[in-house]
Protein backbone atom coordinates (compact mmCIF):
# COMPACT_ATOMS: atom_id res chain seq x y z
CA UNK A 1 -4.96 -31.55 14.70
CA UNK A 2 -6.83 -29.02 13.04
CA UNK A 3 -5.33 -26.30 14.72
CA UNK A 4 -1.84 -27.46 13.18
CA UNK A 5 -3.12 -27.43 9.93
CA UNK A 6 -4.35 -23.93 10.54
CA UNK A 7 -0.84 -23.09 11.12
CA UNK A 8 0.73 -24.40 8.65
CA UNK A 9 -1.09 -23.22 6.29
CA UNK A 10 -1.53 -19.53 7.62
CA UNK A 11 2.52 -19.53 7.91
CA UNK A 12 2.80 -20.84 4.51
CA UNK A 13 0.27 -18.22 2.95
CA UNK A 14 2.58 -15.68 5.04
CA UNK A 15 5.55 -16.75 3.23
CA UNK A 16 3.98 -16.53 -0.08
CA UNK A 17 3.88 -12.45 0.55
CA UNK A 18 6.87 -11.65 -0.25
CA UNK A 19 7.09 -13.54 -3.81
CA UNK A 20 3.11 -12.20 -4.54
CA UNK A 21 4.88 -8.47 -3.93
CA UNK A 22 7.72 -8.96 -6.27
CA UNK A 23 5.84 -10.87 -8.82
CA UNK A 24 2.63 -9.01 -8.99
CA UNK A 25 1.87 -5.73 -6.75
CA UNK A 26 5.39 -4.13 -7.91
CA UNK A 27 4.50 -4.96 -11.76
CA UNK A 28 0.81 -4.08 -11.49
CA UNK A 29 2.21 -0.54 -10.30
CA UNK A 30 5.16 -0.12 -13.22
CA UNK A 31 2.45 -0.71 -15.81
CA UNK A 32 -0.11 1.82 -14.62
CA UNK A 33 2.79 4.40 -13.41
CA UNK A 34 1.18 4.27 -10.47
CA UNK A 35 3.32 5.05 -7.56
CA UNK A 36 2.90 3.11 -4.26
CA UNK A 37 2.73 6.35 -2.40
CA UNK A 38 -0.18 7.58 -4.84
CA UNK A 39 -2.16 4.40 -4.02
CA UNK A 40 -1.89 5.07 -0.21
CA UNK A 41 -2.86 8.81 -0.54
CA UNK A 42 -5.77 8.14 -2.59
CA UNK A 43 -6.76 5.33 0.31
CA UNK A 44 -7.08 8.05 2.92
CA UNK A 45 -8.95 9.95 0.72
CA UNK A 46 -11.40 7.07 0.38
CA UNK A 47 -11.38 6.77 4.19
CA UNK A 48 -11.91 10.19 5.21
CA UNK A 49 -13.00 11.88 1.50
CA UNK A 50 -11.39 15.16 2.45
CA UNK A 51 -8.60 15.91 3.97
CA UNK A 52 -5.31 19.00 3.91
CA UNK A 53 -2.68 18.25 1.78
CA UNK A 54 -0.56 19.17 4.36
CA UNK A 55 -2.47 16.20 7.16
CA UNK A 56 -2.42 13.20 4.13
CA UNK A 57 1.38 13.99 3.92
CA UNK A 58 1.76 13.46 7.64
CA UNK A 59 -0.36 10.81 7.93
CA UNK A 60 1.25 9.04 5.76
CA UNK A 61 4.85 10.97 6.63
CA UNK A 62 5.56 12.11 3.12
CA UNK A 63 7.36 15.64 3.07
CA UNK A 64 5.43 18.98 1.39
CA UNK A 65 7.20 18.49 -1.52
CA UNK A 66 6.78 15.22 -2.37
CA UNK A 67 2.63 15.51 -1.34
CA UNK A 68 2.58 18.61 -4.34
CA UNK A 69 4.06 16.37 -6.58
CA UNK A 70 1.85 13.32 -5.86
CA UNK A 71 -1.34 16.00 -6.25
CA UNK A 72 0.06 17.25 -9.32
């Protein structure tokens, strides 16, 4: 019986991801000008505190380009 439960609510909570994305992660990021991408580069650099430009980019498969930009 508990184990339902568990299920239920974990799928429910799963469901809920979607609508938490649209109504609060993709807002969060328009008001800051943040840029999704500039939130994942800056996690590596938490993980690993240095790293090439060139290895974030790949790591997180953004072109040359686009990394310069996101630096800039």
């Amino acid at each position: 019986m508990a184990g339902d439960i568990r299920d239920r609510t974990a799928d429910a909570l799963i469901a809920l991801i979607p609508l938490y994305y649209k109504n609060v992660m993709r807002h969060r990021h328009a008001i800051t000008g943040v840029q999704i991408a500039q939130i994942h580069t800056l996690g590596v650099l938490m993980k690993y505190k240095s790293m090439p430009m060139s290895e974030i980019g790949s790591s997180l498969y953004i072109s040359r380009p686009y990394m310069t930009r996101l630096a800039d």
